[in-house]
C-alpha atoms as a PDB file:
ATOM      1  CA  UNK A   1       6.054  10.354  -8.766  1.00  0.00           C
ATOM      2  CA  UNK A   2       6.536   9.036 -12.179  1.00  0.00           C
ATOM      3  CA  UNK A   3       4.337   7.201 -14.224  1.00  0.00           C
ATOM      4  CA  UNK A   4       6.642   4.240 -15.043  1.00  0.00           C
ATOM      5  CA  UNK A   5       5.268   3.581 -10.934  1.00  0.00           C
ATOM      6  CA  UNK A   6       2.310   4.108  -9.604  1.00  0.00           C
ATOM      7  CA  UNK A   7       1.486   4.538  -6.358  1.00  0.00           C
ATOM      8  CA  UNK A   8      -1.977   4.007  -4.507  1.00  0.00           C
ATOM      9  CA  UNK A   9      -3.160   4.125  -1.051  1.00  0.00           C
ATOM     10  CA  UNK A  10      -6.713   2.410   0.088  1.00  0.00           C
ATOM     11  CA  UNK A  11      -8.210   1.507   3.526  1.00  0.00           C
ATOM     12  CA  UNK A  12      -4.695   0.579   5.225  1.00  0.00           C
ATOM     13  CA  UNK A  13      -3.451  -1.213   1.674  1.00  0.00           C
ATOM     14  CA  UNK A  14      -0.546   0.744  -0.239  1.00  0.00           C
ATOM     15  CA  UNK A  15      -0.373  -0.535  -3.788  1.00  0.00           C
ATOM     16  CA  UNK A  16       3.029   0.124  -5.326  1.00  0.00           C
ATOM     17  CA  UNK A  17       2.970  -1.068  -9.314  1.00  0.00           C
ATOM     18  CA  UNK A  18       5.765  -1.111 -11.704  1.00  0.00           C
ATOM     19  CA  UNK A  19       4.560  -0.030 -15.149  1.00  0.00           C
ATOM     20  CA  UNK A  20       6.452  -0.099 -17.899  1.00  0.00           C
ATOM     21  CA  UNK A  21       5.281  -3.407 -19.191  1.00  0.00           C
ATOM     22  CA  UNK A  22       5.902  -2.514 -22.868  1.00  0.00           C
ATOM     23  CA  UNK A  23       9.751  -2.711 -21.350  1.00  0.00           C
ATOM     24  CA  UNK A  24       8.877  -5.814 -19.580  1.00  0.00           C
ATOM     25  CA  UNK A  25       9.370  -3.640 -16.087  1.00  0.00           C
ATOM     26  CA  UNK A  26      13.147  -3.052 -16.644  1.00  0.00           C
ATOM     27  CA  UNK A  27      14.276  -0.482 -14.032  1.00  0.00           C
ATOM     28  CA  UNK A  28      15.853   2.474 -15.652  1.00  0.00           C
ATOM     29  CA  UNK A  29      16.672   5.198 -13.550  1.00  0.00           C
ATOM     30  CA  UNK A  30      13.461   7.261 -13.317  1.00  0.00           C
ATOM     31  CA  UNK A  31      12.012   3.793 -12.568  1.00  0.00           C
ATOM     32  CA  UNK A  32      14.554   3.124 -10.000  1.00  0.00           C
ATOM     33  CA  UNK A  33      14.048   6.388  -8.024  1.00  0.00           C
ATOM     34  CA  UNK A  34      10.468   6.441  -7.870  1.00  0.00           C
ATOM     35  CA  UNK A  35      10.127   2.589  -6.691  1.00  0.00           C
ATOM     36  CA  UNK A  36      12.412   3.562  -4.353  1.00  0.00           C
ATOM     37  CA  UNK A  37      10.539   6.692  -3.119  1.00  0.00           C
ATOM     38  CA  UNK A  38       7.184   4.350  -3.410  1.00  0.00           C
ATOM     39  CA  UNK A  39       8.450   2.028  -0.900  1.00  0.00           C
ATOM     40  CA  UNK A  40      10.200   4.237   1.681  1.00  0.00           C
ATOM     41  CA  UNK A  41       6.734   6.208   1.589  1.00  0.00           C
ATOM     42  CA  UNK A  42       4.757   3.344   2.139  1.00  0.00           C
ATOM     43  CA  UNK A  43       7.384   1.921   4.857  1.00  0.00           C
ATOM     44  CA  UNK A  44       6.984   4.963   6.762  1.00  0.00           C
ATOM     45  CA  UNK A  45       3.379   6.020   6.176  1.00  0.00           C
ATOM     46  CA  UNK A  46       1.550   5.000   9.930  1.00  0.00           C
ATOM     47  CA  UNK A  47      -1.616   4.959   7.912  1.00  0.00           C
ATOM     48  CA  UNK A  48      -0.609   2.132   5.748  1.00  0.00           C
ATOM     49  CA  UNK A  49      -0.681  -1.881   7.338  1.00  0.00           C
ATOM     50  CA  UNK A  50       0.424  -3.421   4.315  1.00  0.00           C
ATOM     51  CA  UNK A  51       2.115  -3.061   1.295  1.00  0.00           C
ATOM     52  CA  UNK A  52       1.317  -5.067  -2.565  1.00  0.00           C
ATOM     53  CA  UNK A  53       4.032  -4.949  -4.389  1.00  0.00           C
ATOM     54  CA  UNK A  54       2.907  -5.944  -8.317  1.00  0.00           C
ATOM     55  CA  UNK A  55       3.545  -5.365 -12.165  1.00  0.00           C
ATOM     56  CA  UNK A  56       1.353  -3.921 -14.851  1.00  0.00           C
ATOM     57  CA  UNK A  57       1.238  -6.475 -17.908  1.00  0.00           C
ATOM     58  CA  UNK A  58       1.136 -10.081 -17.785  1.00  0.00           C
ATOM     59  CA  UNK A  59       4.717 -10.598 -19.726  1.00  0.00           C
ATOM     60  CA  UNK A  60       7.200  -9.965 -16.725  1.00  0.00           C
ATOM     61  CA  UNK A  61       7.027  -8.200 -12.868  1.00  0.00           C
ATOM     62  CA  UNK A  62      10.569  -7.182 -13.632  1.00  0.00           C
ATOM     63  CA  UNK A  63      13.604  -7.659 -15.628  1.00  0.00           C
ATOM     64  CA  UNK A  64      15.607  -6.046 -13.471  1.00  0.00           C
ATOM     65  CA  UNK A  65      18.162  -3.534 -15.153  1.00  0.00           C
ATOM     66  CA  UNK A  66      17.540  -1.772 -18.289  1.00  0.00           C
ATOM     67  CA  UNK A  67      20.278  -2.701 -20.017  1.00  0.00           C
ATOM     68  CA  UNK A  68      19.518  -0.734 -23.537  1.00  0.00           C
ATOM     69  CA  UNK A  69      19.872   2.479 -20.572  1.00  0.00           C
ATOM     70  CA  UNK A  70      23.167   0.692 -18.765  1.00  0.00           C
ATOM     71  CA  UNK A  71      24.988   0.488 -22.091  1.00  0.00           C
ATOM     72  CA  UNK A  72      24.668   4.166 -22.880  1.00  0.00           C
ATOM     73  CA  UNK A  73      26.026   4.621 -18.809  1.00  0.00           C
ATOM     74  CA  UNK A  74      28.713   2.498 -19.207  1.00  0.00           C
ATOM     75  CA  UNK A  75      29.767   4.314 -22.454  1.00  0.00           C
ATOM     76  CA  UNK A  76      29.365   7.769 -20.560  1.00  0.00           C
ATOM     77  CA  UNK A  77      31.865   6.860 -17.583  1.00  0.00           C
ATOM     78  CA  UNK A  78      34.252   5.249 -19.865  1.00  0.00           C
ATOM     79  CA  UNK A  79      34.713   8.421 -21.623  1.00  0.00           C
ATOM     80  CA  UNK A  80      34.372  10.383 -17.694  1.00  0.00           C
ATOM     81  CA  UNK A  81      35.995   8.121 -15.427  1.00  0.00           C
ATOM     82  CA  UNK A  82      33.286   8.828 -13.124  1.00  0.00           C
ATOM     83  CA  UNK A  83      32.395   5.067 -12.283  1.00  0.00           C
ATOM     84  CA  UNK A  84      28.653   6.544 -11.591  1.00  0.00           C
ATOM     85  CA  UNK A  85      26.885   4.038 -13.026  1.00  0.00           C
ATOM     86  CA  UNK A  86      27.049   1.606 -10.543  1.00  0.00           C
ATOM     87  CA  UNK A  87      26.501   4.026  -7.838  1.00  0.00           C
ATOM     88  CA  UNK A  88      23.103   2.751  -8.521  1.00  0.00           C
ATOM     89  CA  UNK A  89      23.626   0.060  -5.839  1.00  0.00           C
ATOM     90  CA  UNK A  90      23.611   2.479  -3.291  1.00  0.00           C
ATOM     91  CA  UNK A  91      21.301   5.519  -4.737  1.00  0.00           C
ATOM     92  CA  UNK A  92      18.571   3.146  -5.756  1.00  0.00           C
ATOM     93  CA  UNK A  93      18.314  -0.982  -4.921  1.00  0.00           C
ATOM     94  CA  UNK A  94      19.981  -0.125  -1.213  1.00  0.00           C
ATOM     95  CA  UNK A  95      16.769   1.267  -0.328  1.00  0.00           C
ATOM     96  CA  UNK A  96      14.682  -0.462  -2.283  1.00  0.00           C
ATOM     97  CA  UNK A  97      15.797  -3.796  -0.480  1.00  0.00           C
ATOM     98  CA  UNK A  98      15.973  -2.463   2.705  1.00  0.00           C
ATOM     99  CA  UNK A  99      12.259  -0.311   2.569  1.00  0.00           C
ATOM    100  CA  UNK A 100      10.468  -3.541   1.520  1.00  0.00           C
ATOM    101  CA  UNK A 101      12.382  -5.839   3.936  1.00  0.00           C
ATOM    102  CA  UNK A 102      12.708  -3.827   6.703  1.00  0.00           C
ATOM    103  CA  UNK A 103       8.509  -2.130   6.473  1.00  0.00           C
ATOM    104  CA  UNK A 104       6.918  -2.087  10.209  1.00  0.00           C
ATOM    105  CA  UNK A 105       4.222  -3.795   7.814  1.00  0.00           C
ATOM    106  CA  UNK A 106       3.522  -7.463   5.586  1.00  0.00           C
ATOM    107  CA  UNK A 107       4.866  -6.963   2.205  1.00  0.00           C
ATOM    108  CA  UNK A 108       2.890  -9.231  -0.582  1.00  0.00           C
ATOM    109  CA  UNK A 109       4.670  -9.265  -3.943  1.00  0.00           C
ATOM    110  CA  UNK A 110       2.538 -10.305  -6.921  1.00  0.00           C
ATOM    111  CA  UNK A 111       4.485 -11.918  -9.341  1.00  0.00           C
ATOM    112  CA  UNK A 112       2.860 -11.762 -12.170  1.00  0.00           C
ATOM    113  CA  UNK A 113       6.072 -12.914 -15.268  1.00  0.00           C
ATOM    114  CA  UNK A 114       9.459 -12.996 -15.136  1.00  0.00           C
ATOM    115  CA  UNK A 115      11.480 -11.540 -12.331  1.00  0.00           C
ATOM    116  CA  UNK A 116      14.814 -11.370 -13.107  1.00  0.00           C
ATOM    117  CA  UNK A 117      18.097  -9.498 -11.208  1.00  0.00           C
ATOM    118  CA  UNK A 118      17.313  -7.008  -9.275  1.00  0.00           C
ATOM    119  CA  UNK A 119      13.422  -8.095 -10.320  1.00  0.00           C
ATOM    120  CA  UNK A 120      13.981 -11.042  -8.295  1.00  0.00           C
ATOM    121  CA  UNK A 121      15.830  -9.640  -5.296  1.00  0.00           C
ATOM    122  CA  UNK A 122      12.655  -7.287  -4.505  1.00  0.00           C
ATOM    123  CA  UNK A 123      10.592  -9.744  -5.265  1.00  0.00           C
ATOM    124  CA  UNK A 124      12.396 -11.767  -2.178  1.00  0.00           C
ATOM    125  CA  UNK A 125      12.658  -8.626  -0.269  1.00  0.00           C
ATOM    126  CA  UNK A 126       8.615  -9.266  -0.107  1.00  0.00           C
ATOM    127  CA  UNK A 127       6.978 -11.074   3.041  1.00  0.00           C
ATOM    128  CA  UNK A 128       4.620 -13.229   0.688  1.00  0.00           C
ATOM    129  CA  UNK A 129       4.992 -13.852  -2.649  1.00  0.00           C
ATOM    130  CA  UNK A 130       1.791 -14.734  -4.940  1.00  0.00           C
ATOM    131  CA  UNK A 131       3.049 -16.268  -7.800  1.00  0.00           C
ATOM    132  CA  UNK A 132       1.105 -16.827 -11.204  1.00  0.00           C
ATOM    133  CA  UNK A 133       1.211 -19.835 -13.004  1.00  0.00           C
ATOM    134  CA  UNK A 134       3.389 -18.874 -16.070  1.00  0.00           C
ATOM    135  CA  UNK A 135       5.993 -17.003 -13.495  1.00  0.00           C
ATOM    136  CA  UNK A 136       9.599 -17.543 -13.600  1.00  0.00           C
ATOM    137  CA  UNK A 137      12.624 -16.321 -11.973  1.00  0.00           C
ATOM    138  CA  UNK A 138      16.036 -16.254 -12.897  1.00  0.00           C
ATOM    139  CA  UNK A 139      18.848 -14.503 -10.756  1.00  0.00           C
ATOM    140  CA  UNK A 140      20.510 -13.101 -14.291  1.00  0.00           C
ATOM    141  CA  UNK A 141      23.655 -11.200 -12.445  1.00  0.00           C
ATOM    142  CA  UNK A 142      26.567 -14.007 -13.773  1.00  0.00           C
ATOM    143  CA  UNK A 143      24.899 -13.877 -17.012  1.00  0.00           C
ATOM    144  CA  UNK A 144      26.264 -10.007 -17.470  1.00  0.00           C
ATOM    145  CA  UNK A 145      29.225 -10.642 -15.388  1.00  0.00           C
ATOM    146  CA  UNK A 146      28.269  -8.805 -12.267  1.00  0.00           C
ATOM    147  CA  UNK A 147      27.296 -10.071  -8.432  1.00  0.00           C
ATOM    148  CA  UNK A 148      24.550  -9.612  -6.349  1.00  0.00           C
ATOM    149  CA  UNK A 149      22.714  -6.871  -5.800  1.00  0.00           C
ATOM    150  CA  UNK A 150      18.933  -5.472  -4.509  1.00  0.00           C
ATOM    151  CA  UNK A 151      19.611  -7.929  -1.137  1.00  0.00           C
ATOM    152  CA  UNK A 152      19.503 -11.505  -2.621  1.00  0.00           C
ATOM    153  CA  UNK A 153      22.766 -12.510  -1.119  1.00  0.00           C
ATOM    154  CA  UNK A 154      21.023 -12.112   1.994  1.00  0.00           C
ATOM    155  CA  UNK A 155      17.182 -12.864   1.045  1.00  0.00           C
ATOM    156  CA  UNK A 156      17.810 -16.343  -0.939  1.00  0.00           C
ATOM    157  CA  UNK A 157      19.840 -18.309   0.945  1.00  0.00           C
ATOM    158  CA  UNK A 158      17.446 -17.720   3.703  1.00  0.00           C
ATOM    159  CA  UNK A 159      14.689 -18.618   1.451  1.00  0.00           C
ATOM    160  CA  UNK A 160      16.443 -21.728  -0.245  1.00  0.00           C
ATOM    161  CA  UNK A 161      19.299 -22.460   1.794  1.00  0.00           C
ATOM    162  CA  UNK A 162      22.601 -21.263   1.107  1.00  0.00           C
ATOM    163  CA  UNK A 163      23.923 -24.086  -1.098  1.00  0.00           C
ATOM    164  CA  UNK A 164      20.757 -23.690  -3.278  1.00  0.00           C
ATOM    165  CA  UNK A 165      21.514 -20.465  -3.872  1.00  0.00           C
ATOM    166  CA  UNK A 166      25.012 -21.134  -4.796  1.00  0.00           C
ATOM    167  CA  UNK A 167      23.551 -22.971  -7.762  1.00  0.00           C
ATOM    168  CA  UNK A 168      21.034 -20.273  -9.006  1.00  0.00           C
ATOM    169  CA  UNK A 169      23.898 -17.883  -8.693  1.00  0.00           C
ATOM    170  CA  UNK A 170      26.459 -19.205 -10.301  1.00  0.00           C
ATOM    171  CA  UNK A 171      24.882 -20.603 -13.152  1.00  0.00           C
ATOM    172  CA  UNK A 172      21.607 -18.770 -14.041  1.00  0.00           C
ATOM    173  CA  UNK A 173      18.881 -20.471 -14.882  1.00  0.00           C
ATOM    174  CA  UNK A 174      14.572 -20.064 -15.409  1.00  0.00           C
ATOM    175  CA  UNK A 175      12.680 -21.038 -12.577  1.00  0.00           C
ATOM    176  CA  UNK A 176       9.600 -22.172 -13.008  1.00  0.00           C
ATOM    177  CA  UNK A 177       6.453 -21.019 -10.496  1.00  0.00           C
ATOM    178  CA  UNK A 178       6.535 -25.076  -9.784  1.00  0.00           C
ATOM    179  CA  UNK A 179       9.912 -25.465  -8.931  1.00  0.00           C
ATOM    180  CA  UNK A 180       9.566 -21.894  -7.335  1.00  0.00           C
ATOM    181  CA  UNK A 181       7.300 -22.930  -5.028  1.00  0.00           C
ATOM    182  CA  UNK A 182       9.258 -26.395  -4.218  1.00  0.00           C
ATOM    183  CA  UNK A 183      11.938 -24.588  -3.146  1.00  0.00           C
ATOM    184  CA  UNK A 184      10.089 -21.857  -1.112  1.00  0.00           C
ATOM    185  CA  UNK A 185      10.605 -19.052  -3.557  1.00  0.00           C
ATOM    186  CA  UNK A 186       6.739 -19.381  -4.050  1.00  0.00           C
ATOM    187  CA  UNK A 187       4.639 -18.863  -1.284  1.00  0.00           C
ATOM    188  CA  UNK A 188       1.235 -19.731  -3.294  1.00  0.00           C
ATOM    189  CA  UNK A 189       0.516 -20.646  -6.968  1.00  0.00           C
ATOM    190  CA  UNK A 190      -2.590 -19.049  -8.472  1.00  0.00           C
ATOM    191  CA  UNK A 191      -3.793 -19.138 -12.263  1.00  0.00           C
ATOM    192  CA  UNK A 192      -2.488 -15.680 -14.053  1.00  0.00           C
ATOM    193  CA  UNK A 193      -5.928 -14.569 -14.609  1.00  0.00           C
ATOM    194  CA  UNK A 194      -6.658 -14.776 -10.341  1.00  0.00           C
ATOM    195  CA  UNK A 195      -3.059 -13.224  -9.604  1.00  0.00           C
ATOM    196  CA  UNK A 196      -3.604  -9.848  -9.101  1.00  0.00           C
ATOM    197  CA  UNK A 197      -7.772 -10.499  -7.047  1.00  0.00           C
ATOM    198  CA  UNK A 198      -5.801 -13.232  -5.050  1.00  0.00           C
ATOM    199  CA  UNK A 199      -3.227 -10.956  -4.242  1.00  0.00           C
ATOM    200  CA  UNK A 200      -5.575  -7.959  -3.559  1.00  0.00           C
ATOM    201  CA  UNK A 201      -7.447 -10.431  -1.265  1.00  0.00           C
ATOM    202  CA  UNK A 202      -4.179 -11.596   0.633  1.00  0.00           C
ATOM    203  CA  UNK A 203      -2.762  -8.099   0.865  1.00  0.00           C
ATOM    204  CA  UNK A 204      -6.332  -6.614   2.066  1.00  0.00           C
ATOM    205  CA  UNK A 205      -6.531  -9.457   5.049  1.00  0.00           C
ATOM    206  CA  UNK A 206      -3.039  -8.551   6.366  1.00  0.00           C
ATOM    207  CA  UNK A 207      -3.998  -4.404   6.252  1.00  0.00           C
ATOM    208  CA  UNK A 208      -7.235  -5.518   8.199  1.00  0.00           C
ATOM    209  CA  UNK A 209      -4.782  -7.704  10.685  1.00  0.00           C
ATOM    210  CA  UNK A 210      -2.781  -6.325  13.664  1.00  0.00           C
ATOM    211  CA  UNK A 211       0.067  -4.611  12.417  1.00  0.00           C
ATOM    212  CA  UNK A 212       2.193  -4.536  15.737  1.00  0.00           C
ATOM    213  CA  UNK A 213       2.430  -8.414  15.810  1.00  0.00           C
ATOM    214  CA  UNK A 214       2.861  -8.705  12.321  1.00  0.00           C
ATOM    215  CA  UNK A 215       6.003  -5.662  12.228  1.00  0.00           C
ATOM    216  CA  UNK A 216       7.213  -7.849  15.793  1.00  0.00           C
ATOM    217  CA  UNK A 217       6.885 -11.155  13.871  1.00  0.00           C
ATOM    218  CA  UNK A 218       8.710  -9.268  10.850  1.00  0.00           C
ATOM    219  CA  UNK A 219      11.988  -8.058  13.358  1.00  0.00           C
ATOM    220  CA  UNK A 220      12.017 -11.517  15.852  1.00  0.00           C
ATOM    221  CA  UNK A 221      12.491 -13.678  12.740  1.00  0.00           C
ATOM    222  CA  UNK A 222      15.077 -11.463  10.789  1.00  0.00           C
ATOM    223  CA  UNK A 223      16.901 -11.110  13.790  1.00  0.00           C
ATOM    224  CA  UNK A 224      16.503 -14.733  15.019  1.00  0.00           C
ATOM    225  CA  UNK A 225      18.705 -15.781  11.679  1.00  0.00           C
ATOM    226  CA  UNK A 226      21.968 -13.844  12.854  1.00  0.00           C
ATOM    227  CA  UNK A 227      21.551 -14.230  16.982  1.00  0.00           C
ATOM    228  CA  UNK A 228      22.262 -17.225  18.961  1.00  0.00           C
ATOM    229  CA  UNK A 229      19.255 -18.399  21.068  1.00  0.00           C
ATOM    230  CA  UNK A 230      19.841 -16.698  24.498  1.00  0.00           C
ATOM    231  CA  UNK A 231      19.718 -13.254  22.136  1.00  0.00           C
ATOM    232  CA  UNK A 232      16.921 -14.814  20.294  1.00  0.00           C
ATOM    233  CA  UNK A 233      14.862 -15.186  23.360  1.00  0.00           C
ATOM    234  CA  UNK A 234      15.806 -11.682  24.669  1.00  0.00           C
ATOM    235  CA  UNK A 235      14.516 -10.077  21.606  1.00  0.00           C
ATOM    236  CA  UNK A 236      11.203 -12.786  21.945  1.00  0.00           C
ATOM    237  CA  UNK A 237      10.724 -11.347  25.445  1.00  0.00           C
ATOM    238  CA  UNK A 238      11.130  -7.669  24.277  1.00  0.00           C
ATOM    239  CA  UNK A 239       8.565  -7.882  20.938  1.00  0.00           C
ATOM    240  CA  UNK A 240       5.551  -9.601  22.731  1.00  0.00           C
ATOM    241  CA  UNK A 241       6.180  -6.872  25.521  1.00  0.00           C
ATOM    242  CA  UNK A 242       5.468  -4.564  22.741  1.00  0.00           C
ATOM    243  CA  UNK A 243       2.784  -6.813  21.221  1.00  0.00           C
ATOM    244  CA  UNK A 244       0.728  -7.051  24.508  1.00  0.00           C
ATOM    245  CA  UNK A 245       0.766  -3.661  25.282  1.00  0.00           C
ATOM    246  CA  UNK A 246      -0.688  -2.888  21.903  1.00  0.00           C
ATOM    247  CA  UNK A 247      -4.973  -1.814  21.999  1.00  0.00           C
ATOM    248  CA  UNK A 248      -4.937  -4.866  19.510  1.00  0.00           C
ATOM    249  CA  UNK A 249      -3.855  -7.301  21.753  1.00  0.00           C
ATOM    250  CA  UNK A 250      -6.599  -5.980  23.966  1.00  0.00           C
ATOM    251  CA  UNK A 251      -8.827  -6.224  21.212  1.00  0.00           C
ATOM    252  CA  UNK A 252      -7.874 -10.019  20.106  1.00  0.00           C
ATOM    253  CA  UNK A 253      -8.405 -11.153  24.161  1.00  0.00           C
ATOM    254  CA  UNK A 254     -12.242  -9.479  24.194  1.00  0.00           C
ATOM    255  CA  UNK A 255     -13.035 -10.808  20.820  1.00  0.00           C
ATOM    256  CA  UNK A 256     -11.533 -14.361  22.045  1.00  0.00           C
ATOM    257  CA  UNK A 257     -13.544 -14.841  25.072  1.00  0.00           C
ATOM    258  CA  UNK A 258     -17.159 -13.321  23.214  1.00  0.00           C
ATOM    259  CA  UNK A 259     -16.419 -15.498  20.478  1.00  0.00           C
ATOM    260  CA  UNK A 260     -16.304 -12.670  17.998  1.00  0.00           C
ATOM    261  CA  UNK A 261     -14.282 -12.001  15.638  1.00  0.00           C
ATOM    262  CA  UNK A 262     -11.740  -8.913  16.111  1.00  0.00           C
ATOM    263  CA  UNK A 263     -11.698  -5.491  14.164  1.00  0.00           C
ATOM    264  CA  UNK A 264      -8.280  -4.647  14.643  1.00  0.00           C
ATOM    265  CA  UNK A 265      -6.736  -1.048  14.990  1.00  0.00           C
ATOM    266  CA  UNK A 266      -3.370  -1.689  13.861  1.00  0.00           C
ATOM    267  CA  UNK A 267      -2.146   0.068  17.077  1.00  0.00           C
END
């Protein structure tokens, strides 16, 4: 995997960091492929209960496309015809979106600076987001005459409503970890220099928590957005089968009655 992401597994946490903060985390292509092969390994990987998604630097979590790379694309097809360039939907943000959304698993993104474009779609693509104080996010895709991409035509009008969204879409515009947070971008506000030990600390709970619920909680709530109730409640009935048939459930019910607290198996 490349160094412009690195990739760490430890006791049930998978630590997925974008690092090329002298860049300010802007995803060129090598960046693009192995965030995406980070995330669909730790989506998949049984061994792994939750996932911290965070930035090297303390500038910006991500940018979003490198544009200094897209120019030199765009040139390229001009001359080609090819139209690859924006194949990069597909190849790269696609799965990026749909590995961190979709995870069996809680996904905590640390937001650590600016998250911008496709920055701010994976960012919402997260479970949890930790924000730091001097944060900021900023859709960005009007601004260079393109749409959405990276899922946040699906992940922020669920987050802010879809009329919100409407507004940060069609006219771009910095917002601030206050305002983030106000509208339910943020999930928690921490100062800069606690981000990434409050974030550690969140991420470590959930990989220490039971991971069936929380993958069941992940799926009944996704899927309670599109479904009418009766389907809703069919899906309820079919998840906390699953949940109570898990050894953690088992676990949770002995701990309960001994007044203990639970060491769960995430199984």
């Amino acid at each position: 995997m490349a160094d412009t992401v690195l990739y760490e597994v430890s006791d049930g946490l998978a630590t997925i960091t974008l690092n090329r903060p002298e860049a300010m985390n802007a995803l060129n292509i090598e960046t693009k492929v192995a965030l995406r092969d980070a995330a669909e390994a730790a989506a998949s990987d049984g061994t792994v209960r939750a996932v911290l998604l965070t930035a090297a630097g303390d500038r910006a979590f991500c940018v979003g496309q490198d544009l200094k790379e897209h120019i030199g694309l765009l040139a390229a097809d001009r001359e080609t015809g090819s139209g690859r360039t924006m194949s990069t939907v597909r190849e790269h943000y696609n799965p990026i979106a749909r590995a961190l959304a979709g995870a069996p698993k809680p996904v905590v993104a640390a937001v650590n600076g600016v998250a911008a474009g496709a920055g701010f779609g994976f960012a919402l693509a997260a479970d949890y987001r930790i924000v730091a104080d001097t944060a900021a996010f900023n859709t960005s895709f009007a601004g260079v005459a393109l749409t959405a991409d990276s899922g946040i035509s699906w992940t922020l009008p669920r987050v802010v409503g879809p009329g919100r969204a409407a507004d940060l879409l069609l006219f771009p515009r910095t917002v601030k970890a206050q305002e983030a947070y106000e509208l339910g971008i943020a999930n928690r506000i921490v100062p800069a220099a606690e981000l990434r030990a409050e974030a550690e600390k969140v991420a470590r709970a959930l990989a220490e928590g039971p991971t069936v619920a929380y993958a069941a909680l992940k799926e009944a709530v996704a899927y309670g957005l599109t479904h009418s109730l009766d389907e809703t409640l069919e899906k309820e009935d079919e998840l906390q089968a699953r949940a109570g048939s898990s050894e953690d459930h088992a676990i949770a019910v002995r701990a309960f009655v001994d007044k203990e607290k639970p060491k769960y198996l995430g199984r």
